[in-house]
PDB file of N, CA and C in Angstrom:
ATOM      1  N   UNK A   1      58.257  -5.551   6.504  1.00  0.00           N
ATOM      2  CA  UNK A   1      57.284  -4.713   5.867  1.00  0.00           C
ATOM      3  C   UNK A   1      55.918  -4.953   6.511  1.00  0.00           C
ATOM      4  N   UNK A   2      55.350  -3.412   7.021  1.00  0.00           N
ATOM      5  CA  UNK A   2      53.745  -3.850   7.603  1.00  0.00           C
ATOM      6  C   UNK A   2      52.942  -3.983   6.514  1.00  0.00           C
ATOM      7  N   UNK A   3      51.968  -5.285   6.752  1.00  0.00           N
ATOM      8  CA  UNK A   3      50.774  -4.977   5.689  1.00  0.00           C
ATOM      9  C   UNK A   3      50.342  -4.597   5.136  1.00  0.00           C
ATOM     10  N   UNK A   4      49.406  -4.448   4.340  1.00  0.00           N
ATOM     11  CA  UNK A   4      48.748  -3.116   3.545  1.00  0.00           C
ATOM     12  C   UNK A   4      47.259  -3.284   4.327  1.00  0.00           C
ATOM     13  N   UNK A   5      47.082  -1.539   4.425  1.00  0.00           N
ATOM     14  CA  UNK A   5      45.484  -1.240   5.215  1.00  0.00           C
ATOM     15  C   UNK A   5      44.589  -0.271   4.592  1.00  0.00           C
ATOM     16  N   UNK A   6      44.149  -0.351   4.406  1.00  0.00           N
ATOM     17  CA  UNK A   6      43.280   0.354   3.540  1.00  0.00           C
ATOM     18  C   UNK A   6      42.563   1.090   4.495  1.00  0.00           C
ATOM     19  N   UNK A   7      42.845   2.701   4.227  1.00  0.00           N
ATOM     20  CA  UNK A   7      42.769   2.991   4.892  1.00  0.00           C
ATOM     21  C   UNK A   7      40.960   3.722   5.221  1.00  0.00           C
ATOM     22  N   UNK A   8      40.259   3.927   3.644  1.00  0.00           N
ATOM     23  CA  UNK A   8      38.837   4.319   3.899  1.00  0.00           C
ATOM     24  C   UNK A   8      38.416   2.393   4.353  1.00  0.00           C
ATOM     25  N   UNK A   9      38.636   1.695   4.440  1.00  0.00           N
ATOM     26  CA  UNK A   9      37.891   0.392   4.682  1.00  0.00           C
ATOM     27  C   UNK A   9      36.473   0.845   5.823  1.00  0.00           C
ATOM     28  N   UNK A  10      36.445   1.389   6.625  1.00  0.00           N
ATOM     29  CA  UNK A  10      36.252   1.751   7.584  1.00  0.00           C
ATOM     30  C   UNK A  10      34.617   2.889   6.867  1.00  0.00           C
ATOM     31  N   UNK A  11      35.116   3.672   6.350  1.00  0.00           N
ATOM     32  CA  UNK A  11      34.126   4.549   5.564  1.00  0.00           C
ATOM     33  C   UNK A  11      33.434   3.547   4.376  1.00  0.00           C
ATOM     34  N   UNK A  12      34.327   2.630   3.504  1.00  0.00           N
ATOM     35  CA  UNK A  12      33.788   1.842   2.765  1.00  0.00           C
ATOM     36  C   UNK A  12      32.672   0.789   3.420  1.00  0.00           C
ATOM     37  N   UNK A  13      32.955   0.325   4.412  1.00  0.00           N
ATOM     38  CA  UNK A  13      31.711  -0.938   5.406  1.00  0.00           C
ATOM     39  C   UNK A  13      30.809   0.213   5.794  1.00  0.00           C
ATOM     40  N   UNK A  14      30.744   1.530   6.024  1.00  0.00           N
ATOM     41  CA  UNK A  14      29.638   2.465   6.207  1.00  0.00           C
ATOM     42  C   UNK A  14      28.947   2.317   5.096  1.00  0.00           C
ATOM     43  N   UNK A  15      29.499   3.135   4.210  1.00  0.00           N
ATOM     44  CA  UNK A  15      28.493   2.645   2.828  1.00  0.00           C
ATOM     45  C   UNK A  15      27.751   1.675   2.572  1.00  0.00           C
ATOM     46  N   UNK A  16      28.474   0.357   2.834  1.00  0.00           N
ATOM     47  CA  UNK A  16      27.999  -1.181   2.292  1.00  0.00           C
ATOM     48  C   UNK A  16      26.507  -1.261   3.431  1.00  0.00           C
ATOM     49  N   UNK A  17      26.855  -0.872   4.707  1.00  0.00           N
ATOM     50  CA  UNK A  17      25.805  -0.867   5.987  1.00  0.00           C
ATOM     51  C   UNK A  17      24.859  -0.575   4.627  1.00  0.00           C
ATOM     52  N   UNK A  18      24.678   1.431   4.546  1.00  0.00           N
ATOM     53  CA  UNK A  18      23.962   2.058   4.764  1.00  0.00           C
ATOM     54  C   UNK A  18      23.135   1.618   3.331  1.00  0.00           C
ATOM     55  N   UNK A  19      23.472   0.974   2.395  1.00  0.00           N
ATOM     56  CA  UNK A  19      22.801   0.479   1.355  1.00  0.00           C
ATOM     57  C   UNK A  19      22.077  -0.793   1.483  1.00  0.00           C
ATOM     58  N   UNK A  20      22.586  -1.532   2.550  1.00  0.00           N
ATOM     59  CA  UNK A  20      21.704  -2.677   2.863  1.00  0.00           C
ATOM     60  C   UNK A  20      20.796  -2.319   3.423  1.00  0.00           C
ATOM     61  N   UNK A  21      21.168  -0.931   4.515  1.00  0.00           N
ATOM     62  CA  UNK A  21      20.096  -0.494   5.344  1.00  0.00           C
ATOM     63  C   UNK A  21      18.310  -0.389   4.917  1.00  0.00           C
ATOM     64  N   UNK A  22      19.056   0.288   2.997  1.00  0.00           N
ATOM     65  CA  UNK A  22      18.431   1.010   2.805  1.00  0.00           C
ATOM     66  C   UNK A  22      17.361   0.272   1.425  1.00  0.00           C
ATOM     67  N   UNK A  23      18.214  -0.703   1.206  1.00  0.00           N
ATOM     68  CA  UNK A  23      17.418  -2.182   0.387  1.00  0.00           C
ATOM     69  C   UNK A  23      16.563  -3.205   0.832  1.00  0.00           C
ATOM     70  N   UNK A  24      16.816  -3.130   2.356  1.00  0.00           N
ATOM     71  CA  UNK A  24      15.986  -4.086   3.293  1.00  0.00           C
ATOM     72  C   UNK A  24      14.803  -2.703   3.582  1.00  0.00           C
ATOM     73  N   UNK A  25      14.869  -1.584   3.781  1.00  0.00           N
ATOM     74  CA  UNK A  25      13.981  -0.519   3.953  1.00  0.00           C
ATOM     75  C   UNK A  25      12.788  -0.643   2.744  1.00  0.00           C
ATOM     76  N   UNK A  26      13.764  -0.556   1.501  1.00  0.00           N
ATOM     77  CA  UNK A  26      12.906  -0.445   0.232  1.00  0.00           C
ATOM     78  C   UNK A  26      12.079  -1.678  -0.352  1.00  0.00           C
ATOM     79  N   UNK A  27      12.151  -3.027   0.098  1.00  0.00           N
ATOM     80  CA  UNK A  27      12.009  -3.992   0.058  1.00  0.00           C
ATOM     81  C   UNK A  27      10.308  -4.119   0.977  1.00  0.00           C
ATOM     82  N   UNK A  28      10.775  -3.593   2.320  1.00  0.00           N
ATOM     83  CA  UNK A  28       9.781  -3.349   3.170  1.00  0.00           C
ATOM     84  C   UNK A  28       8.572  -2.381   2.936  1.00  0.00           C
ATOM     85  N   UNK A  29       9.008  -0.902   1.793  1.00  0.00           N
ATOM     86  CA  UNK A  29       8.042  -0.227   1.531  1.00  0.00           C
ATOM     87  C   UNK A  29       7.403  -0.930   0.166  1.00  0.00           C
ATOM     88  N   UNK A  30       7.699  -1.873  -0.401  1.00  0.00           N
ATOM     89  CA  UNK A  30       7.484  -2.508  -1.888  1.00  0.00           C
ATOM     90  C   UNK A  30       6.033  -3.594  -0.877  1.00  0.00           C
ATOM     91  N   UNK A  31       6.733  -4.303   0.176  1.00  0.00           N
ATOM     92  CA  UNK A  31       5.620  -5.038   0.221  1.00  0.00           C
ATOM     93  C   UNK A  31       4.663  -4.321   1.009  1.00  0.00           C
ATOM     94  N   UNK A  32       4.704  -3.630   1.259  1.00  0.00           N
ATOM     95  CA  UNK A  32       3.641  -2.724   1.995  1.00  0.00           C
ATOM     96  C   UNK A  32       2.732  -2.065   1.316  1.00  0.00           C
ATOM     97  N   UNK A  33       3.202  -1.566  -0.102  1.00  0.00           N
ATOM     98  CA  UNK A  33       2.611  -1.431  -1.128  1.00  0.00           C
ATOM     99  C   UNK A  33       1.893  -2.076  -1.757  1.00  0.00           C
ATOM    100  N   UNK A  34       2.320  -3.003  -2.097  1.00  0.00           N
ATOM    101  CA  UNK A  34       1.672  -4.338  -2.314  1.00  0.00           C
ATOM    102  C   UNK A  34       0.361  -4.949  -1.827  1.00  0.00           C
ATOM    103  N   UNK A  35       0.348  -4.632  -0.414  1.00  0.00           N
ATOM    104  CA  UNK A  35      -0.668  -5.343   0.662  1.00  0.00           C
ATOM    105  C   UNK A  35      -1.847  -4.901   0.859  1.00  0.00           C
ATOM    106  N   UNK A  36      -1.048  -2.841   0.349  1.00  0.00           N
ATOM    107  CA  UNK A  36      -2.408  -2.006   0.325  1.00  0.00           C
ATOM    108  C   UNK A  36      -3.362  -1.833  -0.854  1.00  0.00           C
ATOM    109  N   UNK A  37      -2.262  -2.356  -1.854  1.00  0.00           N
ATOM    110  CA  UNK A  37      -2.632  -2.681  -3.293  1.00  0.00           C
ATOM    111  C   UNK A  37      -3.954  -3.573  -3.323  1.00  0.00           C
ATOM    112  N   UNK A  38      -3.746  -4.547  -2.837  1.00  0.00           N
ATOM    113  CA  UNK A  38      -4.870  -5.705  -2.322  1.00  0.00           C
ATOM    114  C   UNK A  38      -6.030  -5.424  -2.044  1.00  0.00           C
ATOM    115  N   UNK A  39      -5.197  -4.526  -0.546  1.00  0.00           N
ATOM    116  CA  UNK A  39      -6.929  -4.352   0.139  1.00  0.00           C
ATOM    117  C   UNK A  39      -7.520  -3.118  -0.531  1.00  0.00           C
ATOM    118  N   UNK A  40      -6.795  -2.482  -1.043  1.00  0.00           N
ATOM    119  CA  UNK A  40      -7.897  -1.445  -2.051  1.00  0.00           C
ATOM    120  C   UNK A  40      -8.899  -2.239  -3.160  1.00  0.00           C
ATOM    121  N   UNK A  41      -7.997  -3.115  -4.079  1.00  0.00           N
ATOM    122  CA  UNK A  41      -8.419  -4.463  -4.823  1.00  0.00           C
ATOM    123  C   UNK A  41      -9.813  -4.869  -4.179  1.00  0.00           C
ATOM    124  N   UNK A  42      -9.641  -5.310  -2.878  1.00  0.00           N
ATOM    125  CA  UNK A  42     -10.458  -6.326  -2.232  1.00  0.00           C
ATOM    126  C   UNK A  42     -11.783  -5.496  -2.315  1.00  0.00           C
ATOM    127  N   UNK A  43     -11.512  -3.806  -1.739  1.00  0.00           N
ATOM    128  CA  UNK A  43     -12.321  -2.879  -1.160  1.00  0.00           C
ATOM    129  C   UNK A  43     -13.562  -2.044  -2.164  1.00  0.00           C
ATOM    130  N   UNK A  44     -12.979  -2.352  -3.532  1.00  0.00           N
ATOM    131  CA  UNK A  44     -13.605  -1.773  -4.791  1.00  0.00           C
ATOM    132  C   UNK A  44     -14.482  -2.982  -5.012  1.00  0.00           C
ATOM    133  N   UNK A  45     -14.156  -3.894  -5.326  1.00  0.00           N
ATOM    134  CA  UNK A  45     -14.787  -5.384  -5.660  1.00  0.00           C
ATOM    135  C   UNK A  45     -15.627  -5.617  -4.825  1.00  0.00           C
ATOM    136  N   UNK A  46     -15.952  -5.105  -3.245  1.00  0.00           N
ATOM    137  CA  UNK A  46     -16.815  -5.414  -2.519  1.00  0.00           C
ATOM    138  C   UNK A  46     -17.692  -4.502  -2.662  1.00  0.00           C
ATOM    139  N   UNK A  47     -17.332  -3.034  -3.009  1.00  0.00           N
ATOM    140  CA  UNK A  47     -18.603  -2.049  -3.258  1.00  0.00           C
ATOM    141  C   UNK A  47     -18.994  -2.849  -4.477  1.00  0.00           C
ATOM    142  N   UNK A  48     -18.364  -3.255  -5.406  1.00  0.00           N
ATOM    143  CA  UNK A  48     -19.145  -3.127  -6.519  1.00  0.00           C
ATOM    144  C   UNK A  48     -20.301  -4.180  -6.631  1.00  0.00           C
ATOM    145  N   UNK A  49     -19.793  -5.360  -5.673  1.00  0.00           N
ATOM    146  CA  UNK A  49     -20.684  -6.680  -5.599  1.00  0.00           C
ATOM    147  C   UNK A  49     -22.285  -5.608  -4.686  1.00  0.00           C
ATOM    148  N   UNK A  50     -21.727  -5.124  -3.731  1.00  0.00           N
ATOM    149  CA  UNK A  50     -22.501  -4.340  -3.213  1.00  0.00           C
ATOM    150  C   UNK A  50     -23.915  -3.380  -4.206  1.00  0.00           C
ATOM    151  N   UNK A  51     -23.211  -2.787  -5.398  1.00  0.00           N
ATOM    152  CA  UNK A  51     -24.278  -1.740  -6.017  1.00  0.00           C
ATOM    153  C   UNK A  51     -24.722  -2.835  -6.729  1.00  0.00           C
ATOM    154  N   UNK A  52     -24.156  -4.044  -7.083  1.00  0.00           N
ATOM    155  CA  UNK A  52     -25.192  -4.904  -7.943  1.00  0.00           C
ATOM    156  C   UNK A  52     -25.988  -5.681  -7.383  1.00  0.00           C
ATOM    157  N   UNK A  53     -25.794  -5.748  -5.638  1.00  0.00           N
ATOM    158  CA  UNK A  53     -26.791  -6.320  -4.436  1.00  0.00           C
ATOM    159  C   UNK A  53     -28.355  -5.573  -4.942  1.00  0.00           C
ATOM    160  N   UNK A  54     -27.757  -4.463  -4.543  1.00  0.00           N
ATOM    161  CA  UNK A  54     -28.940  -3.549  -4.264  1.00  0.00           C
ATOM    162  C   UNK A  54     -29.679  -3.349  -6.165  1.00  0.00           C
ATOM    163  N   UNK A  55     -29.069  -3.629  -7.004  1.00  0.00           N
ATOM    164  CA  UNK A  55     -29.441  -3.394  -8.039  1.00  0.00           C
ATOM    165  C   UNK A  55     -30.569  -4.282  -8.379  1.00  0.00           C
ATOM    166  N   UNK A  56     -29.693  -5.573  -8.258  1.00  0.00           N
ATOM    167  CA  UNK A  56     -31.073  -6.927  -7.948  1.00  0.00           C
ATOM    168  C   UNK A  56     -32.113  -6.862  -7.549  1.00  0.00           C
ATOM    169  N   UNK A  57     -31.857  -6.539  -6.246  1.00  0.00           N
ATOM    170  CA  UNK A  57     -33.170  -6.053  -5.261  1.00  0.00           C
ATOM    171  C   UNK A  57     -34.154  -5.193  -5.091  1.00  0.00           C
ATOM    172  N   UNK A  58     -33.525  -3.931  -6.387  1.00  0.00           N
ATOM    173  CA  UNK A  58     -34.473  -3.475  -6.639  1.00  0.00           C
ATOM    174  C   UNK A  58     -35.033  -3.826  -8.086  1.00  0.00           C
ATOM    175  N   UNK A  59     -34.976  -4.596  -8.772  1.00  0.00           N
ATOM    176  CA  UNK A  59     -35.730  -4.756  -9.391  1.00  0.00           C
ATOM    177  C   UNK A  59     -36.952  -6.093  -9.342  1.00  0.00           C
ATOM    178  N   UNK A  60     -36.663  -6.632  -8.244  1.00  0.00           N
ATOM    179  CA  UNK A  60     -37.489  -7.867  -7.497  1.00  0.00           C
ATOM    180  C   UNK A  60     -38.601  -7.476  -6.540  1.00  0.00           C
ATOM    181  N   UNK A  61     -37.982  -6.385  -6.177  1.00  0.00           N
ATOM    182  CA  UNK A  61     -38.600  -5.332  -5.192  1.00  0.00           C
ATOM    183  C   UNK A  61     -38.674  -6.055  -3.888  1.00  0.00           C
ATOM    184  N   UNK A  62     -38.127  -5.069  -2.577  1.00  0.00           N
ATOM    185  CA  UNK A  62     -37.763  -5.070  -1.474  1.00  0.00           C
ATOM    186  C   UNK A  62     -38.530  -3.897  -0.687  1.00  0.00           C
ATOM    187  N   UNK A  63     -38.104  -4.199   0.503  1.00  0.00           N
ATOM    188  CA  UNK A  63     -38.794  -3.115   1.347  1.00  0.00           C
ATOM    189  C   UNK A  63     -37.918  -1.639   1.376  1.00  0.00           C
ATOM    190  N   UNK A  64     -38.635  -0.761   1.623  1.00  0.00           N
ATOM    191  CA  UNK A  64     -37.871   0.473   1.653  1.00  0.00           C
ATOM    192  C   UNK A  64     -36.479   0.604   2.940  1.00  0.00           C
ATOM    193  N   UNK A  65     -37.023   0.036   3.652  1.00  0.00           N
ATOM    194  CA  UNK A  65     -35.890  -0.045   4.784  1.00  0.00           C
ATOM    195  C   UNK A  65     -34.511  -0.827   4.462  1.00  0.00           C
ATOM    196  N   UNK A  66     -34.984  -1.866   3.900  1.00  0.00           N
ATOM    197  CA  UNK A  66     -33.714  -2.437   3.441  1.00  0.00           C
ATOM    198  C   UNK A  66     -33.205  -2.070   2.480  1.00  0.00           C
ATOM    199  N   UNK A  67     -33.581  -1.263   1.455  1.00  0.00           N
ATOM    200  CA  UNK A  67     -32.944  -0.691   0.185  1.00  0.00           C
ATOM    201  C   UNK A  67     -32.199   0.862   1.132  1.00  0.00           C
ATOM    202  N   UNK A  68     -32.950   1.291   1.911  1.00  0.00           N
ATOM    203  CA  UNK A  68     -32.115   2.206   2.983  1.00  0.00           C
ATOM    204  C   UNK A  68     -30.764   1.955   3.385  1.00  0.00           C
ATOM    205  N   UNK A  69     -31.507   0.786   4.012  1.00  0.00           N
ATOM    206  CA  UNK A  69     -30.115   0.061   5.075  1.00  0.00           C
ATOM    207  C   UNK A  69     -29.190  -0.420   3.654  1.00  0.00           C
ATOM    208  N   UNK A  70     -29.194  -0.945   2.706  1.00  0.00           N
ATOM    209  CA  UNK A  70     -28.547  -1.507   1.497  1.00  0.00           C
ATOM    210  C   UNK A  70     -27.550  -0.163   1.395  1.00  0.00           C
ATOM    211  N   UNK A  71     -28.052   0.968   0.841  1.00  0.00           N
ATOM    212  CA  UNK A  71     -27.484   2.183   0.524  1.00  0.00           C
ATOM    213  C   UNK A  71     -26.455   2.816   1.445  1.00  0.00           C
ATOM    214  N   UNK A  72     -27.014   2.739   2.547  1.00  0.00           N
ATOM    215  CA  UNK A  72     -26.121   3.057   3.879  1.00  0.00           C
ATOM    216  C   UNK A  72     -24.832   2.417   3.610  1.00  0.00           C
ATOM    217  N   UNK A  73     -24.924   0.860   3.515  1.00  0.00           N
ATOM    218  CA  UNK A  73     -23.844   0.378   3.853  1.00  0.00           C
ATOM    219  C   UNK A  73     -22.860   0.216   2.531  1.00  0.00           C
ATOM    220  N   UNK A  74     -23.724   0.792   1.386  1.00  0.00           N
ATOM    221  CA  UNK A  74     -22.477   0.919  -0.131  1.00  0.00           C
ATOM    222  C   UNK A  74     -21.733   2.210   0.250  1.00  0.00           C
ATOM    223  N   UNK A  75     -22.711   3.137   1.000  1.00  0.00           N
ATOM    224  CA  UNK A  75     -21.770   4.593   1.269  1.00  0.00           C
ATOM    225  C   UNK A  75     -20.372   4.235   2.433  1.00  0.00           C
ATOM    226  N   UNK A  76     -21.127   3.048   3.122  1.00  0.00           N
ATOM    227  CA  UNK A  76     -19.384   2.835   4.348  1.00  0.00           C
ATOM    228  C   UNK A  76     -18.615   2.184   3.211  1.00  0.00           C
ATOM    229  N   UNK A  77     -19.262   1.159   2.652  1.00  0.00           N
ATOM    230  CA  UNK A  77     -18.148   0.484   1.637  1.00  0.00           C
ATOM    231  C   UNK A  77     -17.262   1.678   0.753  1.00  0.00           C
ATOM    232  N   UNK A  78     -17.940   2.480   0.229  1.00  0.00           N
ATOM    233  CA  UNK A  78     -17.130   3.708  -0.389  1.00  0.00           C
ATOM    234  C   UNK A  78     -16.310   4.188   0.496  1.00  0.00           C
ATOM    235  N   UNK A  79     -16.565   4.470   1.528  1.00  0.00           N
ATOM    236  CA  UNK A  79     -15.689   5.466   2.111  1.00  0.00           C
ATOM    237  C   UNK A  79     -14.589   3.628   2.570  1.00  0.00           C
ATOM    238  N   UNK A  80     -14.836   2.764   3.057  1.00  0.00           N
ATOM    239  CA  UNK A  80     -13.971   2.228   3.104  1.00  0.00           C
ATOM    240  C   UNK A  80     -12.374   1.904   2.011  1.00  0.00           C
ATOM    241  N   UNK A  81     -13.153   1.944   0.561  1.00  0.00           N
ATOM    242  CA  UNK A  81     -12.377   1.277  -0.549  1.00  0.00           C
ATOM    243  C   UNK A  81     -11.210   2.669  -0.527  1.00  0.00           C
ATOM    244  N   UNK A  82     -12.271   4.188  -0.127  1.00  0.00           N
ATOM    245  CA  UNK A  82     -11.297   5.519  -0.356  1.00  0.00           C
ATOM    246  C   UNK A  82     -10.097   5.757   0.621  1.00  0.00           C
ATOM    247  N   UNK A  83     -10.442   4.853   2.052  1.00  0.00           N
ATOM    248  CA  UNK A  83      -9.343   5.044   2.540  1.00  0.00           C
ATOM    249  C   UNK A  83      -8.339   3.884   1.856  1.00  0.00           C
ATOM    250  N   UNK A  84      -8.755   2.957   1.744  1.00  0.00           N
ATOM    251  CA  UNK A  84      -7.517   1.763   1.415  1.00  0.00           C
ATOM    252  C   UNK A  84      -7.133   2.703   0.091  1.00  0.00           C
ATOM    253  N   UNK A  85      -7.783   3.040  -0.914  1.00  0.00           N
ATOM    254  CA  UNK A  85      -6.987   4.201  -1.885  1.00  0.00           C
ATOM    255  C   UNK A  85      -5.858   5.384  -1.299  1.00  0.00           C
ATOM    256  N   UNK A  86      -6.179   5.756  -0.166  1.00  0.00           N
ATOM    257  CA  UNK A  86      -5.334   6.974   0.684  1.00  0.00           C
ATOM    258  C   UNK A  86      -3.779   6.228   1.063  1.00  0.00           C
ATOM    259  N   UNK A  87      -4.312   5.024   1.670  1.00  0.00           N
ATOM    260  CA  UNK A  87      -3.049   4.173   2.018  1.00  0.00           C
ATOM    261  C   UNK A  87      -1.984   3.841   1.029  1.00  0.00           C
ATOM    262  N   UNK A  88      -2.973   3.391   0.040  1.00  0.00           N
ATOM    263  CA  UNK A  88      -1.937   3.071  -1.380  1.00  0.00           C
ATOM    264  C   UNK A  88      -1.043   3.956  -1.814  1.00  0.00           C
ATOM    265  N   UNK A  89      -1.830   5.162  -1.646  1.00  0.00           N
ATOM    266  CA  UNK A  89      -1.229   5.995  -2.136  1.00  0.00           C
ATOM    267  C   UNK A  89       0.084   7.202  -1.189  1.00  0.00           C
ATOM    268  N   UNK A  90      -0.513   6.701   0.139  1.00  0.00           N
ATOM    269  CA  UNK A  90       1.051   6.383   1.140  1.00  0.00           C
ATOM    270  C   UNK A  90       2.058   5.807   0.781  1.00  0.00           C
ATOM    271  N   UNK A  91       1.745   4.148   0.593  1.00  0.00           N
ATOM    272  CA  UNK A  91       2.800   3.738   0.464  1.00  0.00           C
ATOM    273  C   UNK A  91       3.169   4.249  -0.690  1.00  0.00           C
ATOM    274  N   UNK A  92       2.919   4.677  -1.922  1.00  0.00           N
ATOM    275  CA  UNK A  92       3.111   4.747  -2.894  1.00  0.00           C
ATOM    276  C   UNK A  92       4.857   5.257  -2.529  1.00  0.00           C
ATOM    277  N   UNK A  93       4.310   6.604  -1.911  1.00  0.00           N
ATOM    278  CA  UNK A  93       5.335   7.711  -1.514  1.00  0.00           C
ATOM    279  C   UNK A  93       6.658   6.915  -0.944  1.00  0.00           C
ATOM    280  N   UNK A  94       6.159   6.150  -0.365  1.00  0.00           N
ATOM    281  CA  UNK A  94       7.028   5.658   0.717  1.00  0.00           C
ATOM    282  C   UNK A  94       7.984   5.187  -0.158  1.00  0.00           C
ATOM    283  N   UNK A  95       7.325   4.193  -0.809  1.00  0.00           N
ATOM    284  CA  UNK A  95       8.228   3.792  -1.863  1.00  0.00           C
ATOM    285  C   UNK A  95       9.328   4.569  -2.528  1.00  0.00           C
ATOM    286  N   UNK A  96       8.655   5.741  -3.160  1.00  0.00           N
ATOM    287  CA  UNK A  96       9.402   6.335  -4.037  1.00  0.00           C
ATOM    288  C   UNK A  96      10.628   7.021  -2.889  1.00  0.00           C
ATOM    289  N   UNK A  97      10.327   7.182  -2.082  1.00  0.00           N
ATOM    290  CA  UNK A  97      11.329   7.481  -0.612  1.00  0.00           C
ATOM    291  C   UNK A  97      12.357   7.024  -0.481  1.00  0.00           C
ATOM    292  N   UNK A  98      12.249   5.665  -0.460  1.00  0.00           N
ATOM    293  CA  UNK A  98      13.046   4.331  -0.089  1.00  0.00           C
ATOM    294  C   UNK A  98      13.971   4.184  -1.599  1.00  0.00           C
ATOM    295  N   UNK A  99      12.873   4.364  -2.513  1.00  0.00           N
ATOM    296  CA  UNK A  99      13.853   4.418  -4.284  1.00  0.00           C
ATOM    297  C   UNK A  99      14.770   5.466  -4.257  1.00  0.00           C
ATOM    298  N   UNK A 100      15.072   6.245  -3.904  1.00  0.00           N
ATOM    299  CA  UNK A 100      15.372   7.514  -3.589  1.00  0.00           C
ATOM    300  C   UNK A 100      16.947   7.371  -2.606  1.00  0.00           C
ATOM    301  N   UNK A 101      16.445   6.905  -1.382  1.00  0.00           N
ATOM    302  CA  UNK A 101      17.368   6.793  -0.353  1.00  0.00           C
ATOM    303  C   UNK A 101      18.087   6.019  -1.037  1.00  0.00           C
ATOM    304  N   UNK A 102      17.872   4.751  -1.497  1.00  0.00           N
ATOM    305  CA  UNK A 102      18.772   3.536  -2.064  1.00  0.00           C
ATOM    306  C   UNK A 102      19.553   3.858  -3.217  1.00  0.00           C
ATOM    307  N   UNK A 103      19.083   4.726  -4.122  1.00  0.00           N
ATOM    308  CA  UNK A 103      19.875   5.244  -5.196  1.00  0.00           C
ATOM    309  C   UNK A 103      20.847   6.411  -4.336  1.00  0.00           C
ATOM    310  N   UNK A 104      21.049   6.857  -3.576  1.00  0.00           N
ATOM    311  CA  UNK A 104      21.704   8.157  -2.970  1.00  0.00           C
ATOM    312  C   UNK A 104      22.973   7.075  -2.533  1.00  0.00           C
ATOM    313  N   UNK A 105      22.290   5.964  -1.496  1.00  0.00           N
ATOM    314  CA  UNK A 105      23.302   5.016  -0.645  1.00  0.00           C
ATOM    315  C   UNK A 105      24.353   4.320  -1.489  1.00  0.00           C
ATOM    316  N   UNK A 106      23.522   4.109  -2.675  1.00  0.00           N
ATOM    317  CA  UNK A 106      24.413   3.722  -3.524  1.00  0.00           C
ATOM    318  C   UNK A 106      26.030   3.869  -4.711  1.00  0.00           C
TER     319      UNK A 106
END
């Protein structure tokens, strides 16, 4: 008597691949999420130390140039914190992508 072979085995180790594929994928968009999570974190907290720089300073009173130059650089800090917000909200997607693929693989 020959063995017994199973015969999807072959289609079954595809599956098993394509869910690890797709857990090590989702794993990867989680910490990526995560990282941008941070630096948005980091990026808000620095404007905000920022408007209470300039808040100080003006009530101690400073020169006009530097309350200039102060302002200037809360507007890069804004636009900085908005992109790390844009990213987050990449990965966000990504994530839900990867949640997505892994529930299908599964």
């Amino acid at each position: 008597m020959r063995p017994f072979r199973f015969r999807a085995d072959a289609v079954l180790d595809l599956r098993h691949r394509q869910e690890e594929k797709a857990t090590r994928l989702l794993a990867q968009a989680q910490a990526s999420l995560s990282a941008a999570q941070a630096r948005e974190q980091q990026a808000r907290e620095q404007t905000a130390r920022a408007v209470a720089d300039i808040e100080a300073a003006q009530t101690i009173g400073v020169e006009a140039w530097r309350l200039e130059w102060h302002r200037n650089w809360i507007v890069r800090q804004r636009r900085d914190a908005d992109a790390c917000a844009r990213a987050t909200a990449i990965s966000a997607v990504s994530v839900a992508h990867a949640t997505t693929t892994l529930n299908m693989a599964r």
